[in-house]
Protein backbone atom coordinates (compact mmCIF):
# COMPACT_ATOMS: atom_id res chain seq x y z
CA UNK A 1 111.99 70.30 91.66
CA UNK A 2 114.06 67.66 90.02
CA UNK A 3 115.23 69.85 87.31
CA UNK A 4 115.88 72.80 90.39
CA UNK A 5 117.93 69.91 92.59
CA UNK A 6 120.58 68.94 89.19
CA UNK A 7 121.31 72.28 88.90
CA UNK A 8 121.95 73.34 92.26
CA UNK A 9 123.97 69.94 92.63
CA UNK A 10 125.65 71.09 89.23
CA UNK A 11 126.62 74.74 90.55
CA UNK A 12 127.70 73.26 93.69
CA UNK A 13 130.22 70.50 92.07
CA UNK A 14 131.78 73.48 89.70
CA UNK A 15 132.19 75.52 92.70
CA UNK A 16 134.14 72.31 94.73
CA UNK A 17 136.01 72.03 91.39
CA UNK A 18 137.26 75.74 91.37
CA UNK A 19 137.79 75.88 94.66
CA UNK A 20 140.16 72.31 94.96
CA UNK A 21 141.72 73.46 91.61
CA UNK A 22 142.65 77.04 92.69
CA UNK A 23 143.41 77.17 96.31
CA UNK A 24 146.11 80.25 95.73
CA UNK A 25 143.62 82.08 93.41
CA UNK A 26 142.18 85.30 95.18
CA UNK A 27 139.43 84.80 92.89
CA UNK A 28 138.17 81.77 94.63
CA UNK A 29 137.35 84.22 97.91
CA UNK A 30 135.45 86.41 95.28
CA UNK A 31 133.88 82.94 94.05
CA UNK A 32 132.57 81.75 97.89
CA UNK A 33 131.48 84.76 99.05
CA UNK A 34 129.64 85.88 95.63
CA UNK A 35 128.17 82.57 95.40
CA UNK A 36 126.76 81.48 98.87
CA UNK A 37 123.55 82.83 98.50
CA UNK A 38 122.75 79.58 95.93
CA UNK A 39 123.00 77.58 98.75
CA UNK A 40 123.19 79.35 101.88
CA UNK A 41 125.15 76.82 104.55
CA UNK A 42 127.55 78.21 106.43
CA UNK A 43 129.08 75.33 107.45
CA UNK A 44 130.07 74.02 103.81
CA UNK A 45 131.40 77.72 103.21
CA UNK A 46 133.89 77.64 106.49
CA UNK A 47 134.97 73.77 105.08
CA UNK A 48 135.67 75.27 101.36
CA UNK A 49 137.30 78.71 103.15
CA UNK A 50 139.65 76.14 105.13
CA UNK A 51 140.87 75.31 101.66
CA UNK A 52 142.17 78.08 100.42
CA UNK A 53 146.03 78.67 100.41
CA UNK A 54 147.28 81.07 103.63
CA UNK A 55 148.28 84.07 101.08
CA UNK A 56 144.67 84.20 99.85
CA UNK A 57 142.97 83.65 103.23
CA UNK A 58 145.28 86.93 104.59
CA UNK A 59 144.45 88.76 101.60
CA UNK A 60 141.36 91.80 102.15
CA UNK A 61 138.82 89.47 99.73
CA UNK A 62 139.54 86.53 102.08
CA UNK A 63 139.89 88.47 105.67
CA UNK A 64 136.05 89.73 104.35
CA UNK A 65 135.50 86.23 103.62
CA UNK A 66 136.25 85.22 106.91
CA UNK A 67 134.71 87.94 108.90
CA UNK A 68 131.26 87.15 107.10
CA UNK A 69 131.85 83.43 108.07
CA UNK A 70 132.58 84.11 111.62
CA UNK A 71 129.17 86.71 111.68
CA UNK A 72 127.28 83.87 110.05
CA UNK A 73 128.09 81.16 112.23
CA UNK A 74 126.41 82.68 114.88
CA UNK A 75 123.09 81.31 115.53
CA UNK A 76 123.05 79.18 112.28
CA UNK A 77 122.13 75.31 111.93
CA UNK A 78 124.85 73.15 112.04
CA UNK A 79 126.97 74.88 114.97
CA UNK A 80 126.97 74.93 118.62
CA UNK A 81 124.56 77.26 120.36
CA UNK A 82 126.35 80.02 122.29
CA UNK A 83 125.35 79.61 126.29
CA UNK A 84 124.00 82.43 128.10
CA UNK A 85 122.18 82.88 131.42
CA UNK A 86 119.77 85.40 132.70
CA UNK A 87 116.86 85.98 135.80
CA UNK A 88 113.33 84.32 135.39
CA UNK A 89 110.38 85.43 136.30
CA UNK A 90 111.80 84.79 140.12
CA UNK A 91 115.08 86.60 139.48
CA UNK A 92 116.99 83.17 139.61
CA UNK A 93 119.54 82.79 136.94
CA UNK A 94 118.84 80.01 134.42
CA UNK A 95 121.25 79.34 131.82
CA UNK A 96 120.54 77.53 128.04
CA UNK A 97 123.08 74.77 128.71
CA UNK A 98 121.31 73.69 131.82
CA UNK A 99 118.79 72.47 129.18
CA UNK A 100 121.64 70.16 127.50
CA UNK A 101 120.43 66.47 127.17
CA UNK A 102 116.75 67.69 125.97
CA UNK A 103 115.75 69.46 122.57
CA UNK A 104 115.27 73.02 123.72
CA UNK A 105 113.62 75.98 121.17
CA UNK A 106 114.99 79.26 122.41
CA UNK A 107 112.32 81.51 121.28
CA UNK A 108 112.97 85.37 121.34
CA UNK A 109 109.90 86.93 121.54
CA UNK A 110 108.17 90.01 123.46
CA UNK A 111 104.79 90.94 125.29
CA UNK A 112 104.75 94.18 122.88
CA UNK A 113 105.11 91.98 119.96
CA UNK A 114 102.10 91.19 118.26
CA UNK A 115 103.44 88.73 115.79
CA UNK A 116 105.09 87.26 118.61
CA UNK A 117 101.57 86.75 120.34
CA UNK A 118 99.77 85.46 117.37
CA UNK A 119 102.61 83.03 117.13
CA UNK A 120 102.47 81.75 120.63
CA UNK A 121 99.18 79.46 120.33
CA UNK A 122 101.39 77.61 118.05
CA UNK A 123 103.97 77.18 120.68
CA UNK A 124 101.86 76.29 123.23
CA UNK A 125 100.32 73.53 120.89
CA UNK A 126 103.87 72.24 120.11
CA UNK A 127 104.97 72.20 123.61
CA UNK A 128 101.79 70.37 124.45
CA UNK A 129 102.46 67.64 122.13
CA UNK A 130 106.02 66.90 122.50
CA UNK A 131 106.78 68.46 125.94
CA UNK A 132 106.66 64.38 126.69
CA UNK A 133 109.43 63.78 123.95
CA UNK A 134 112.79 65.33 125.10
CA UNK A 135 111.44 68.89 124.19
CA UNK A 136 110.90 71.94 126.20
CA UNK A 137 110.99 75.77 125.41
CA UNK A 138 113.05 79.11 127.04
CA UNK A 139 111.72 81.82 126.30
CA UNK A 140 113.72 84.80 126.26
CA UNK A 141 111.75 88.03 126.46
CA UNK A 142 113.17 91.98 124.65
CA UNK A 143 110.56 93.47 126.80
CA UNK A 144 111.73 97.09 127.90
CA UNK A 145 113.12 97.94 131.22
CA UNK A 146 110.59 98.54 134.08
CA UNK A 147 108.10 96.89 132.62
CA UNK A 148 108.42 93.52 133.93
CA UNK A 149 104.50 93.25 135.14
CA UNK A 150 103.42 93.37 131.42
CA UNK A 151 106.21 90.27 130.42
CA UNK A 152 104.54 88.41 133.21
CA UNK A 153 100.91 89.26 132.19
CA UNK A 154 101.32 88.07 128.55
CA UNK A 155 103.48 84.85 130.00
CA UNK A 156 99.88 84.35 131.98
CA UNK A 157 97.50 85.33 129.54
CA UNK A 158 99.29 83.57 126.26
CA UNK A 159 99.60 80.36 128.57
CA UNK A 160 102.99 79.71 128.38
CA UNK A 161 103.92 77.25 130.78
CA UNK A 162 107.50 77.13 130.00
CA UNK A 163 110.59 78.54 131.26
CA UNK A 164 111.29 82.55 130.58
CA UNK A 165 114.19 84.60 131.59
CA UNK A 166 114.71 88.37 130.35
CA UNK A 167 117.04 91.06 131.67
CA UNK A 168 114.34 93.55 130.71
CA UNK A 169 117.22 95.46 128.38
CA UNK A 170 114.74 95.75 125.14
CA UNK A 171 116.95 95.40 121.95
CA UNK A 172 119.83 95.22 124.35
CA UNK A 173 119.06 92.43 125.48
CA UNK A 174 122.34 90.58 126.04
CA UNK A 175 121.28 86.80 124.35
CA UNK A 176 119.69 88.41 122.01
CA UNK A 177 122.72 90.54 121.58
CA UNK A 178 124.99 87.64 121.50
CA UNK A 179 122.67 85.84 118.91
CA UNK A 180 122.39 89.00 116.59
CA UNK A 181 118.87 89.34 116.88
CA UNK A 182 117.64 91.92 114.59
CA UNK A 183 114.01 91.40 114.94
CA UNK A 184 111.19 89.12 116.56
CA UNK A 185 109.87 86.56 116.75
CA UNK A 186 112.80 84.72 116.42
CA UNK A 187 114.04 80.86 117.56
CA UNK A 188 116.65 78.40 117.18
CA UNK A 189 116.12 74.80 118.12
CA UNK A 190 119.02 73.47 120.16
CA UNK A 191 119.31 69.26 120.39
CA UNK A 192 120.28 67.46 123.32
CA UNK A 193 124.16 67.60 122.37
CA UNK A 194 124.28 71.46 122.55
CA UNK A 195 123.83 71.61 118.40
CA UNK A 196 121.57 73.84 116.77
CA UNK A 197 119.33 72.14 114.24
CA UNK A 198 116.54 74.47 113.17
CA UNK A 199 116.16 78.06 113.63
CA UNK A 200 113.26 80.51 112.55
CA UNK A 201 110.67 77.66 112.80
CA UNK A 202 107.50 79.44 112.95
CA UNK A 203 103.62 77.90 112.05
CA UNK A 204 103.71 74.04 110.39
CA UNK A 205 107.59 74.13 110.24
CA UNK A 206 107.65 74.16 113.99
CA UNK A 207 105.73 70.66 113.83
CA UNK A 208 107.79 69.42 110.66
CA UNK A 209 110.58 69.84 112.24
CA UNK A 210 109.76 68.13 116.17
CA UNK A 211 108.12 65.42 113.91
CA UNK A 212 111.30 64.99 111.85
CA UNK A 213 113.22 64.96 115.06
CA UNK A 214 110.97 63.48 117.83
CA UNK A 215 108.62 61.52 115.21
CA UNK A 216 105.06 61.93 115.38
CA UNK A 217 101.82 59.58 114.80
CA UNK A 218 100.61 58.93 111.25
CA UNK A 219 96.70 58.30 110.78
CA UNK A 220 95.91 56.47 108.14
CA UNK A 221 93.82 56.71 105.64
């Protein structure tokens, strides 16, 4: 791991190098876009894009550059969560940012989902345990239109005791729309401030990261 971390640091500090040294080059846009998948943070690839002299930023390697930026910026750690509001299970609209001030995980799931079902005891057990802590959970449901008996059924049955909101619009379901959700389950976790800090945090890295965050009890040994 040691040996894995002095690389990536090493690949990283060339590409700063480049990048700092080069600004007019159209090669650097070649350089960030070919090389983000060695360490994939948006956020450090929109600083290092910033960089880059105006003539290669309007050039069509650095317009691609920036297009792929602006795609991956949505949803991703390290940026503010995009508010939306829809009807819960009363038909009153409920919107994410009415959640700001507590750790929210938006999780996009489905009652016709089965890995979204065999992933809810884990929810349940995290929202048990730090529902106490600044945490809570929206659930925002792709089920299909008409069909709004079955969302409420597996809400019931799945014991999910949290807030849930769907526009019953399937895949076109407009938050999940707006978040680019290609497939379920999915979740980001949202902080007080508005910030995403974790997204796709499914079994033990649901619990890593509330423990990280919220802090959890040690027994010792």
């Amino acid at each position: 791991m040691i040996t894995y971390n002095n690389l990536q640091a090493g690949i990283q500090n060339e590409i700063d190098k480049f990048i700092n040294a080069k600004p007019r080059s159209y090669v650097s846009a070649f350089l960030l876009r070919a090389t983000y998948q060695f360490k994939e943070d948006i956020t450090l690839l929109e600083n290092r894009y910033k960089l880059l002299d105006a003539s290669v930023k309007n050039s069509a390697a650095g317009k691609d550059l920036a297009a792929f930026i602006a795609e991956s910026k949505i949803g991703a750690v390290g940026t503010e969560a995009i508010d939306f509001s829809q009807a819960d299970t009363m038909g009153n609209p409920v919107s994410l940012s009415s959640f700001r001030g507590k750790y929210v995980l938006v999780d996009f799931w489905a009652s016709w989902c089965g890995p979204c079902r065999s992933e809810n005891p884990n929810v349940v057990e995290n929202f048990k345990k730090f529902s106490s802590k600044n945490f809570t959970v929206l659930g925002v449901s792709l089920d299909r239109p008409g069909q709004k008996a079955k969302w409420l059924e597996a809400i019931k049955e799945d014991k999910l005791t949290w807030t849930h909101v769907s526009d019953l619009q399937f895949w076109n379901n407009a938050a999940a729309v707006l978040y680019n959700i290609k497939g379920i389950p999915q979740n980001i976790l949202v902080d007080p401030q508005g910030m995403i800090v974790g997204k796709n945090l499914r079994g033990p890295a649901l619990e890593e990261k509330l423990c990280e965050l919220l802090g959890c009890e040690t027994k010792g040994f």
